[in-house]
Structures are given as C-alpha cells and as structure tokens.
C-alpha atoms as a PDB file:
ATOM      1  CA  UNK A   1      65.079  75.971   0.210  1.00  0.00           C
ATOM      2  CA  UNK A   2      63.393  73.106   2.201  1.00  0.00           C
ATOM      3  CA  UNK A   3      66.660  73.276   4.309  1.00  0.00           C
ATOM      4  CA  UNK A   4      66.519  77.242   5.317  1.00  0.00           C
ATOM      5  CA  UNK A   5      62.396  76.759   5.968  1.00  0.00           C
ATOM      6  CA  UNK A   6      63.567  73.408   8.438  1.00  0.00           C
ATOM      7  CA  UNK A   7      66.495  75.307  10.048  1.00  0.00           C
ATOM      8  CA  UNK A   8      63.960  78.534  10.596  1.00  0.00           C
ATOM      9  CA  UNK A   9      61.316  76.329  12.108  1.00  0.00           C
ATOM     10  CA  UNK A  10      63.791  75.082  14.093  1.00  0.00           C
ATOM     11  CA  UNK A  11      64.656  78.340  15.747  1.00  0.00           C
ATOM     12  CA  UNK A  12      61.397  79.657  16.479  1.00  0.00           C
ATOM     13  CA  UNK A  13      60.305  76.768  18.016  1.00  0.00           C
ATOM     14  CA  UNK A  14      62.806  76.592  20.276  1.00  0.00           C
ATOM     15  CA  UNK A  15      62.563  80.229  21.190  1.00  0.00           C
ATOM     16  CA  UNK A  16      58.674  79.567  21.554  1.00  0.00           C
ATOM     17  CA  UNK A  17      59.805  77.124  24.264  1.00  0.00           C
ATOM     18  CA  UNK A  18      62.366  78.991  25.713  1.00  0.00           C
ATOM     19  CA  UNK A  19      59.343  81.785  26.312  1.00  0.00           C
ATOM     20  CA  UNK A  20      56.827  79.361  27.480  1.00  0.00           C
ATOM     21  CA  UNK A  21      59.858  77.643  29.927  1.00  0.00           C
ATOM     22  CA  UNK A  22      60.879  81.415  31.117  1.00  0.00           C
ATOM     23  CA  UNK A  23      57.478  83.407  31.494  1.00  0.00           C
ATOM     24  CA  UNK A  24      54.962  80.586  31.779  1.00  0.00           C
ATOM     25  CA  UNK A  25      51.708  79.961  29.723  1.00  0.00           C
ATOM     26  CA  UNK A  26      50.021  82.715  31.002  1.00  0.00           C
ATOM     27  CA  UNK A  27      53.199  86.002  30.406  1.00  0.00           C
ATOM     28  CA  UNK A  28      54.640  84.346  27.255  1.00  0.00           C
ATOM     29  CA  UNK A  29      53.566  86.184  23.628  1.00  0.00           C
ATOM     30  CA  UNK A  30      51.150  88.199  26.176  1.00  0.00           C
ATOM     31  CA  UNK A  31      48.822  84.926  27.524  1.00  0.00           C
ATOM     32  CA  UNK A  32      48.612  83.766  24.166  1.00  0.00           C
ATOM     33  CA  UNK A  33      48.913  80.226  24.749  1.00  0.00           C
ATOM     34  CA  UNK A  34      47.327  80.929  28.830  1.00  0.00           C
ATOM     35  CA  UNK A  35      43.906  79.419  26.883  1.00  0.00           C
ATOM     36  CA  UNK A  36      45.151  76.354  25.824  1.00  0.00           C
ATOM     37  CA  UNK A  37      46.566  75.424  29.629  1.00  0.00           C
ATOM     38  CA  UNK A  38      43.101  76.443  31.157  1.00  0.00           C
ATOM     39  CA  UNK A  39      44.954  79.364  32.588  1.00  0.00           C
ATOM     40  CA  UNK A  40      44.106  83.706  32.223  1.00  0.00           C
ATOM     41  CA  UNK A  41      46.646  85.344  30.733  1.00  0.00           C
ATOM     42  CA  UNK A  42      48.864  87.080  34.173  1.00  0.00           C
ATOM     43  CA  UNK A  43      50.944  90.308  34.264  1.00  0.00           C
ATOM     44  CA  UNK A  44      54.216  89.044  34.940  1.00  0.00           C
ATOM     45  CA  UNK A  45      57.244  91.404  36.923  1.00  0.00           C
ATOM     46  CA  UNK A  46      59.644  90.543  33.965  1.00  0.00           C
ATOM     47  CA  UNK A  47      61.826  88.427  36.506  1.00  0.00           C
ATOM     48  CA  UNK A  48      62.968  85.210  35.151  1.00  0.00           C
ATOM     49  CA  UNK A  49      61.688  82.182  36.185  1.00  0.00           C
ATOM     50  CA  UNK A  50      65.021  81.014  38.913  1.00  0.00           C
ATOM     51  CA  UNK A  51      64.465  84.650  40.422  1.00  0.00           C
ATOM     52  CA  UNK A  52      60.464  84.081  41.050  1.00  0.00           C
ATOM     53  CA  UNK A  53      61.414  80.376  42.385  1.00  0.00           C
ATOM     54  CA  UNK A  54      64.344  81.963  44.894  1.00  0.00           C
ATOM     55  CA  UNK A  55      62.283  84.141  46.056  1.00  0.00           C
ATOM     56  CA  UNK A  56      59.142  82.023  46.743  1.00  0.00           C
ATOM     57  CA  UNK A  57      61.634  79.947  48.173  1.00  0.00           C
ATOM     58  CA  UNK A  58      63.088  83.068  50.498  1.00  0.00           C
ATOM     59  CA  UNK A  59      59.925  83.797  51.348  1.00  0.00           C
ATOM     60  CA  UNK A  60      58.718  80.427  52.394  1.00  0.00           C
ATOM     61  CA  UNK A  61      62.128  79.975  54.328  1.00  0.00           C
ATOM     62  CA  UNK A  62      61.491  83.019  55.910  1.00  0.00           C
ATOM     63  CA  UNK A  63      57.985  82.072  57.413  1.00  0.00           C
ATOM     64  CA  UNK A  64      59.553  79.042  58.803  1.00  0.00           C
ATOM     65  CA  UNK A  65      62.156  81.111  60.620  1.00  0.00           C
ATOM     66  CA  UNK A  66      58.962  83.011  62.050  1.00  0.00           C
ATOM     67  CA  UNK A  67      57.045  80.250  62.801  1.00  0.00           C
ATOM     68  CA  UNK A  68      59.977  78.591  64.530  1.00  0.00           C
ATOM     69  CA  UNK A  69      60.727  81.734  66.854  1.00  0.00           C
ATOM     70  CA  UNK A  70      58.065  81.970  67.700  1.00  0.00           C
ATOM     71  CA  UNK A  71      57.250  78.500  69.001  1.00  0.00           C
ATOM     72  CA  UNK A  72      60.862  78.619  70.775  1.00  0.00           C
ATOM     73  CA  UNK A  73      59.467  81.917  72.430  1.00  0.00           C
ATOM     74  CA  UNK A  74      56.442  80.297  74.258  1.00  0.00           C
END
C-alpha cells in the first residue's frame, strides 16, 4: 500500500511541475500557486510555453529588422 501511495505521489508531482514548467505560476491550476511567487494570477492564450518564447522572440527579431531599415534609410 505504501508503494501505490509513493508511486501516486510521484505522478502528481511531476504533473504539478510539468503545469507550473508549461503555464507558469500565474495560468497553472488557475493562479493557484501565482501567490506564493509574488505574482496575480494571468489569463493565459493556452499556447505552450516554446510557442509564447518563439514568438516573443519573432517579435523582438522583427523590431530589429525595423529599427535597422530604418537607420539604413536615413
């Protein structure tokens, strides 16, 4: 019996993490744990974390471009 409880424990905490890892302290379990990192709990767009990050980074890329034009232009 103390085997199945261990093994069980197991797997939820390691699916807690995976939630905290994938939606952040403030979307996991609906900002549950956002109190506990100082953060409010956040709406999240139910993109995973790489997808957020590659787009931030698209965006930021993109700005550069921009910026870069237009100092070439002048």
């Amino acid at each position: 019996m103390g085997r199945i409880f261990g093994l069980l424990l197991g797997v939820v905490g390691i699916w807690a993490a995976s939630e905290v890892y994938l939606h952040g302290t403030g979307g996991a379990f609906g900002g549950a744990f956002a109190r506990f990192a100082g953060e409010s709990a956040t709406e999240q767009d139910g993109r995973s974390l790489g997808l957020r990050a590659g787009d931030a980074v698209g965006r930021a890329r993109d700005g550069a471009d921009a910026r870069r034009e237009r100092l070439l232009t002048e």
